[in-house]
Protein backbone atom coordinates (compact mmCIF):
# COMPACT_ATOMS: atom_id res chain seq x y z
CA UNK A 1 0.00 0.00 0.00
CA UNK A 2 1.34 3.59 -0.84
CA UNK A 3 2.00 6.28 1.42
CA UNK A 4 3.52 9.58 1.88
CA UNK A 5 6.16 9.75 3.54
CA UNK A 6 5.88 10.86 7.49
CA UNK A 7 7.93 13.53 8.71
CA UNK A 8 9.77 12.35 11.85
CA UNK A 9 9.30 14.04 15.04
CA UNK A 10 10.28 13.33 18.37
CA UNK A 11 7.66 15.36 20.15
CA UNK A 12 4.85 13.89 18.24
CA UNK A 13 6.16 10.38 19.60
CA UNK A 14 6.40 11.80 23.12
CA UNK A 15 2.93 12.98 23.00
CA UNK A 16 1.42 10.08 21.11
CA UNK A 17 3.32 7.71 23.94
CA UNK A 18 1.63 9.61 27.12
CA UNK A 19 -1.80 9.70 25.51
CA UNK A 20 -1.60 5.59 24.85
CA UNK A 21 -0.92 5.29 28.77
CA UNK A 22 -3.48 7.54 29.76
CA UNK A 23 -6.18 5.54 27.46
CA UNK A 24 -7.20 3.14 29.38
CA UNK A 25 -7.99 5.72 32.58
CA UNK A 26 -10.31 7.59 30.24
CA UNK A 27 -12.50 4.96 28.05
CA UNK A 28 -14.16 3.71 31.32
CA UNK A 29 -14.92 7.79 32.29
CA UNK A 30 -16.41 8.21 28.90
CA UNK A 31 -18.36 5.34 28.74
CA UNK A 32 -19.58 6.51 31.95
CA UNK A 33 -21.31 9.06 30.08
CA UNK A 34 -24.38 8.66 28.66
CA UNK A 35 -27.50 10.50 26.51
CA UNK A 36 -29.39 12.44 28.04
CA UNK A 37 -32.31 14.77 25.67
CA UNK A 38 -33.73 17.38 28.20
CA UNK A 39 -35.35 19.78 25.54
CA UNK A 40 -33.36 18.75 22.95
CA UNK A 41 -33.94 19.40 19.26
CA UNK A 42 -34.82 16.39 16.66
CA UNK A 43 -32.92 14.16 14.66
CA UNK A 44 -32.08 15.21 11.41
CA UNK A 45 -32.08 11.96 10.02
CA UNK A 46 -29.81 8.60 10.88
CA UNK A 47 -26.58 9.01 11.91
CA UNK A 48 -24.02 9.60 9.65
CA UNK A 49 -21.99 6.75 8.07
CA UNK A 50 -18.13 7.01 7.66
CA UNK A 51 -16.24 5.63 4.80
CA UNK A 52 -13.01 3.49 5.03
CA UNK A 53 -9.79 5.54 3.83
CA UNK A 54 -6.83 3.61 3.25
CA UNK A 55 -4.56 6.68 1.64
CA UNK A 56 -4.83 9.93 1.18
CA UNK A 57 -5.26 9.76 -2.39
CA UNK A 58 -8.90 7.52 -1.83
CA UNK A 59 -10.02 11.81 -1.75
CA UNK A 60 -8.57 11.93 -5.13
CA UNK A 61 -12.14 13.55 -5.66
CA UNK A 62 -12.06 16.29 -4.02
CA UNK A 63 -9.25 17.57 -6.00
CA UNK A 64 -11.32 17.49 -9.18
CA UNK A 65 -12.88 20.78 -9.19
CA UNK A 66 -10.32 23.49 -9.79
CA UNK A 67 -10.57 26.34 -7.36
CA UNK A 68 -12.75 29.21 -8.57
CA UNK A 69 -9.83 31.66 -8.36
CA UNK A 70 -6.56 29.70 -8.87
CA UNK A 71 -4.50 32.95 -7.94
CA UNK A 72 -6.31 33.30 -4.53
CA UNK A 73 -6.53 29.65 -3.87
CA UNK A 74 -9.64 27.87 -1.83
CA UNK A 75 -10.39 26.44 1.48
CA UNK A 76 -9.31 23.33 2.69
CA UNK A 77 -11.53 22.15 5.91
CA UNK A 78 -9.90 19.08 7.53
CA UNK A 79 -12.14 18.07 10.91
CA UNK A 80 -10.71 14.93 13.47
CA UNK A 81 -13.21 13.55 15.38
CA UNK A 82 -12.58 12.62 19.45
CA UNK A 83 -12.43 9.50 20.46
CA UNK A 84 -9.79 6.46 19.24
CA UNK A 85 -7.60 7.76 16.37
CA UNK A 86 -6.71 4.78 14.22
CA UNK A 87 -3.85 4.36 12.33
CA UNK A 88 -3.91 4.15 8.93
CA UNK A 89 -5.19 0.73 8.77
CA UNK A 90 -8.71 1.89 10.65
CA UNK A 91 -8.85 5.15 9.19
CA UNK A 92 -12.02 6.66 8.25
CA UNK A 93 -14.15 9.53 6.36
CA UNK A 94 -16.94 11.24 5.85
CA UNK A 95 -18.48 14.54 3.66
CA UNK A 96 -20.88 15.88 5.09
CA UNK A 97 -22.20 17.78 2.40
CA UNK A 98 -22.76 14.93 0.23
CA UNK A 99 -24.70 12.94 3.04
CA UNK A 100 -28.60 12.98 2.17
CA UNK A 101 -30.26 14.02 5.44
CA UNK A 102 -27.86 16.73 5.78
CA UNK A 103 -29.05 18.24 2.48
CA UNK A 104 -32.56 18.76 3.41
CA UNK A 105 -31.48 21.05 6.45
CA UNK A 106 -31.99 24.55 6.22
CA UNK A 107 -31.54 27.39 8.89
CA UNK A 108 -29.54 27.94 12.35
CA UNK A 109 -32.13 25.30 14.27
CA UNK A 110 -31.60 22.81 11.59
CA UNK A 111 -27.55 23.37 12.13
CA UNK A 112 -28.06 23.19 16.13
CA UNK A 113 -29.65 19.78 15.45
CA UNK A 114 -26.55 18.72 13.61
CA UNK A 115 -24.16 20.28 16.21
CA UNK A 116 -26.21 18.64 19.24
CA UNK A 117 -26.71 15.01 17.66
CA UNK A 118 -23.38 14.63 15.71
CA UNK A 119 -20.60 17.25 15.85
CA UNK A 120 -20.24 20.64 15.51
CA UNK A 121 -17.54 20.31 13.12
CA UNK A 122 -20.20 19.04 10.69
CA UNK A 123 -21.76 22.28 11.08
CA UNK A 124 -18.60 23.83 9.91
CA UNK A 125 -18.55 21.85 6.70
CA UNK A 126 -21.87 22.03 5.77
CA UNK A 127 -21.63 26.41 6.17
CA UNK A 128 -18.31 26.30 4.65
CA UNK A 129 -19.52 23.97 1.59
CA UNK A 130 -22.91 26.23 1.40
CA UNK A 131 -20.79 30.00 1.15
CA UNK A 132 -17.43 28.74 -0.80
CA UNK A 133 -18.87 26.19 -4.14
CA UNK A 134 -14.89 25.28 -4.56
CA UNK A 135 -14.33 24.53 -0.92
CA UNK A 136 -13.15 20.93 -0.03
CA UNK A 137 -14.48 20.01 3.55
CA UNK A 138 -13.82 16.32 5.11
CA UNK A 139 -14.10 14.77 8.43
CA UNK A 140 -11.40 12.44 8.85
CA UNK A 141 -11.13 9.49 11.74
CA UNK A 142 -7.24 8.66 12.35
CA UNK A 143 -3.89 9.77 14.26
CA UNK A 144 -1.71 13.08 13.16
CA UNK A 145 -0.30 10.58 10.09
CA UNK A 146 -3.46 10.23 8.83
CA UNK A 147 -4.62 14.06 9.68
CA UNK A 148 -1.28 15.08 8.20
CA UNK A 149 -0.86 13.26 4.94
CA UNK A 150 -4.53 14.18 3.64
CA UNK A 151 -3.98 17.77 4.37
CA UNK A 152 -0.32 17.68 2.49
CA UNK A 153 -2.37 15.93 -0.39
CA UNK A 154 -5.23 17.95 -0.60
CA UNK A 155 -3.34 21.67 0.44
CA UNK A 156 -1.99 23.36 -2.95
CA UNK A 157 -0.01 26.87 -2.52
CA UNK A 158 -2.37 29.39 -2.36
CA UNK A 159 -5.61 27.42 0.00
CA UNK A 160 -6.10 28.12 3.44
CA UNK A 161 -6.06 25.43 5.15
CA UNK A 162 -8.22 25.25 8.48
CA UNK A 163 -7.60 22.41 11.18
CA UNK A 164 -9.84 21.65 14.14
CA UNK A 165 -10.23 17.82 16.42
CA UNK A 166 -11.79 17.46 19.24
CA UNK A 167 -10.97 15.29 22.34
CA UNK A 168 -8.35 13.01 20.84
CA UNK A 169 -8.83 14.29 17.56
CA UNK A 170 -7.60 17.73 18.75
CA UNK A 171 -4.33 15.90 19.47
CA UNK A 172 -4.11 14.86 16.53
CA UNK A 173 -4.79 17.78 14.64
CA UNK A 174 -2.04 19.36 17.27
CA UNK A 175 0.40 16.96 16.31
CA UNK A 176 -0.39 16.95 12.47
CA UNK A 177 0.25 20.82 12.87
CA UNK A 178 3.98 19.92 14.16
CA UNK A 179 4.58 17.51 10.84
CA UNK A 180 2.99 19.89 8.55
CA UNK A 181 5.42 22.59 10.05
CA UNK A 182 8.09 20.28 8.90
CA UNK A 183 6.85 20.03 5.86
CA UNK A 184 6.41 23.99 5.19
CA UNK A 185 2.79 23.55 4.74
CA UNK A 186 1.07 27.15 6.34
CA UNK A 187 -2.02 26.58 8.17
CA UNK A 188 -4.53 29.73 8.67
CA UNK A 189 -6.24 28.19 11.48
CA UNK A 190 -5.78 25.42 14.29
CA UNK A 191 -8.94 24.86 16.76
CA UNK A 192 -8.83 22.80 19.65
CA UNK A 193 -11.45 21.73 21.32
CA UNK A 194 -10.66 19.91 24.88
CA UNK A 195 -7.95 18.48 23.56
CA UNK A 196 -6.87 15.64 25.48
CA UNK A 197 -3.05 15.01 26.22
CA UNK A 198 -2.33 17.74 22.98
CA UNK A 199 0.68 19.29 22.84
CA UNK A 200 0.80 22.71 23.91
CA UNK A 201 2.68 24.69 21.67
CA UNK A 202 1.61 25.66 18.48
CA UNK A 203 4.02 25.59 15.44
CA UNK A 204 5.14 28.92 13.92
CA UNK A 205 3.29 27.84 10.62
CA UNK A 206 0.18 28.54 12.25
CA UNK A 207 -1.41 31.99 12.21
CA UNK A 208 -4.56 31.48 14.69
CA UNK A 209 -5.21 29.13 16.45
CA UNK A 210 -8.19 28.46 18.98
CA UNK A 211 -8.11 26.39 22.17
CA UNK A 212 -11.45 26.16 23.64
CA UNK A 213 -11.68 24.15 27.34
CA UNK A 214 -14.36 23.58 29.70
CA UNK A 215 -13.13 25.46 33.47
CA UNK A 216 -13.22 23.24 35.97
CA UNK A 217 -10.97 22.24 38.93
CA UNK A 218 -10.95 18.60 38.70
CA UNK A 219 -11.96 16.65 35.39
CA UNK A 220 -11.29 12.79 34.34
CA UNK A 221 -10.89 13.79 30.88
CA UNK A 222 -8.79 17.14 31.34
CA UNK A 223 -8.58 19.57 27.70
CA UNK A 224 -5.90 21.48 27.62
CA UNK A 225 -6.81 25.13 29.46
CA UNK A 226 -3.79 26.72 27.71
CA UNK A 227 -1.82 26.67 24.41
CA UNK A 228 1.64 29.02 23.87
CA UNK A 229 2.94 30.23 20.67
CA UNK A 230 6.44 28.49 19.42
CA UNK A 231 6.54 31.90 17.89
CA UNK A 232 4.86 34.68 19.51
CA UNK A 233 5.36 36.98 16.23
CA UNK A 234 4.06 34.18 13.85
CA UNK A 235 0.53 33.09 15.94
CA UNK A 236 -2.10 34.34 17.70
CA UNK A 237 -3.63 32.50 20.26
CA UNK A 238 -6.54 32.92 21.95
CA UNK A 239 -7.62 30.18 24.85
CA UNK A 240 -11.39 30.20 25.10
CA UNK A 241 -13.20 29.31 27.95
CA UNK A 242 -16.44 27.69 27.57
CA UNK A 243 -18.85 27.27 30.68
CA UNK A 244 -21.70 24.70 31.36
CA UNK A 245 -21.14 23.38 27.65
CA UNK A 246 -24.68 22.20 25.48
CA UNK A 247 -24.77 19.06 24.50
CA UNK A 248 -27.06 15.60 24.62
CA UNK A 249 -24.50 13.94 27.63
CA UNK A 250 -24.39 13.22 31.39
CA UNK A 251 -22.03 12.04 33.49
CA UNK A 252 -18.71 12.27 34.18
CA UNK A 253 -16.97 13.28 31.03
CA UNK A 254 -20.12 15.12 30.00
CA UNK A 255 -18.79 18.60 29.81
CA UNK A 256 -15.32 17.25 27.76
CA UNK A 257 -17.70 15.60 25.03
CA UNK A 258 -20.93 18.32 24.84
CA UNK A 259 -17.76 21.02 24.40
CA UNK A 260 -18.36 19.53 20.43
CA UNK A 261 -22.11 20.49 20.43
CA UNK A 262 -21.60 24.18 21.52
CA UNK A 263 -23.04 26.88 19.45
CA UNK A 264 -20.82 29.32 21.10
CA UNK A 265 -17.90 26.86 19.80
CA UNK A 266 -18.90 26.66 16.13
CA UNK A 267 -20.50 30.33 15.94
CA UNK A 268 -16.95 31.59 16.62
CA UNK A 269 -14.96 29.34 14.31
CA UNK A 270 -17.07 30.22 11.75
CA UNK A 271 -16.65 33.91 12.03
CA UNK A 272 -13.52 33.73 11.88
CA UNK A 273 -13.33 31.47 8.65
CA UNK A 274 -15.44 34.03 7.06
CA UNK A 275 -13.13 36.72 8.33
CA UNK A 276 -9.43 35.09 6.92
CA UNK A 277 -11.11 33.51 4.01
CA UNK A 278 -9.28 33.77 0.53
CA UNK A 279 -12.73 35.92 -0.62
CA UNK A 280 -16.35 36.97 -0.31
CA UNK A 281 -18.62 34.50 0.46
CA UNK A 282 -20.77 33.41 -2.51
CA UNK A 283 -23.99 33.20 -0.29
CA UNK A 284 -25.66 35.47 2.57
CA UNK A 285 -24.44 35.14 6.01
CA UNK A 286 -25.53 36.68 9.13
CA UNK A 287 -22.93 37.50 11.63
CA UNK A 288 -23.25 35.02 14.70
CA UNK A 289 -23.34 36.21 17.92
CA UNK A 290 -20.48 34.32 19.68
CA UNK A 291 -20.60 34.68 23.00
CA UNK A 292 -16.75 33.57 23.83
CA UNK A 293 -13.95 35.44 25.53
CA UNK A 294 -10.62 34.99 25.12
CA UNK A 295 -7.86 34.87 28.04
């Protein structure tokens, strides 16, 4: 089986070796927590089904439509989800603009649903998709090698390329940042949210990135509350607090997974997208309030 190359790095190891230990402390924590639907919105439809991805170049696809202004370049969303981060050999992925019930959805309820049920990452695709035609957006379910060789296939000069995981997949996304770094590929934007065991300084070829953490004293699945700049000059950071998070679970790890179901999470993100994006949307948007603070 082909595959790039991976760029070596010793801190990527270091991380990836602490997480595996701390593993087994965690999956009896968050199977601890369960679903709980106190006013919560309806399905939009069945649950989404991943798609097994055994190289990068399975997304060969995605490449096919040329970007709508090859001097300016297009956006290139890349989303990891929490939870166990295969290797290549269990890798997964899923678009969520191509998945049926997700076309029928219309409207900021319809994207809460989405948020609340499956991820708020989707969310992110699906607005990204909907305002930039030429956009590629994927949700990806693997480790940094697998998070780091799709973006090196998929980024060409010119895209911006936006990275956010959650949980484990924030990790991952972390340490894909560090590879891509090595591999002089720029990233406009990294978001983290609660992510667990992720290293905690951000590359220099990163120019935002976002670490949003649920406060609390004491947690059994601890996000990272703070994230420093390798290169103060090169990226911003901004470490976002975000209380009492929304989402359909109870229990122990309840706040670490409903962090991914936040409106005040995606709302954010999403600004900002539209804010560093390579050009004008090509459909209406209103402004979302998000009500985050950075520290």
């Amino acid at each position: 089986m082909r595959r790039f190359t991976r760029y070596g790095s010793a801190v990527t190891m270091k991380m990836s070796m602490k997480r595996n230990v701390a593993m087994f402390v965690v999956a009896w924590a968050l199977s601890a927590c369960s679903l709980v639907h106190p006013s919560a919105p309806s399905e939009p439809g069945p649950p989404p089904a991943t798609k097994k991805l055994t190289r990068p170049d399975d997304l060969a696809f995605l490449r096919l439509r040329p970007a709508a202004n090859s001097q300016r370049g297009r956006i290139i969303y890349i989303g990891v989800y929490g939870g166990a981060v295969p290797q290549w050999e269990g890798a997964r992925y899923f678009i969520p603009k191509d998945w049926p019930p997700y076309q029928k959805v219309s409207g900021e309820e319809a994207l809460k649903q989405i948020a609340y049920h499956d991820s708020l990452m989707h969310v992110l695709a699906l607005e990204i998709a909907r305002l930039y035609s030429d956009s590629i957006t994927v949700m990806i379910k693997g480790d940094s090698e697998v998070v780091a060789d799709v973006a090196r296939y998929l980024y060409s000069p010119g895209d911006r390329l936006y990275l956010i995981g959650h949980s484990q997949g924030a990790a991952a996304a972390a340490d894909a940042a560090v590879t891509l770094n090595e591999a002089r590929v720029p990233i406009e934007l990294l978001v983290e949210q609660e992510g667990f065991l992720a290293y905690d300084v951000v590359p220099p070829n990163v120019v935002q990135a976002f670490n949003f953490y649920v406060p609390t004293t004491f947690s059994v699945c601890p996000g990272r509350i703070k994230l420093r700049a390798e290169d103060p000059t090169a990226t911003r950071i901004s470490n976002i607090a975000i209380d009492d998070p929304w989402g359909p679970f109870s229990g122990l790890c309840a706040p670490h997974r409903n962090i991914d179901s936040d409106p005040r999470v995606w709302k954010a993100v999403l600004e900002y997208i539209l804010e560093s994006a390579p050009r004008a949307p090509e459909a209406p948007h209103s402004p979302a309030n998000a009500a985050t603070k950075g520290r």
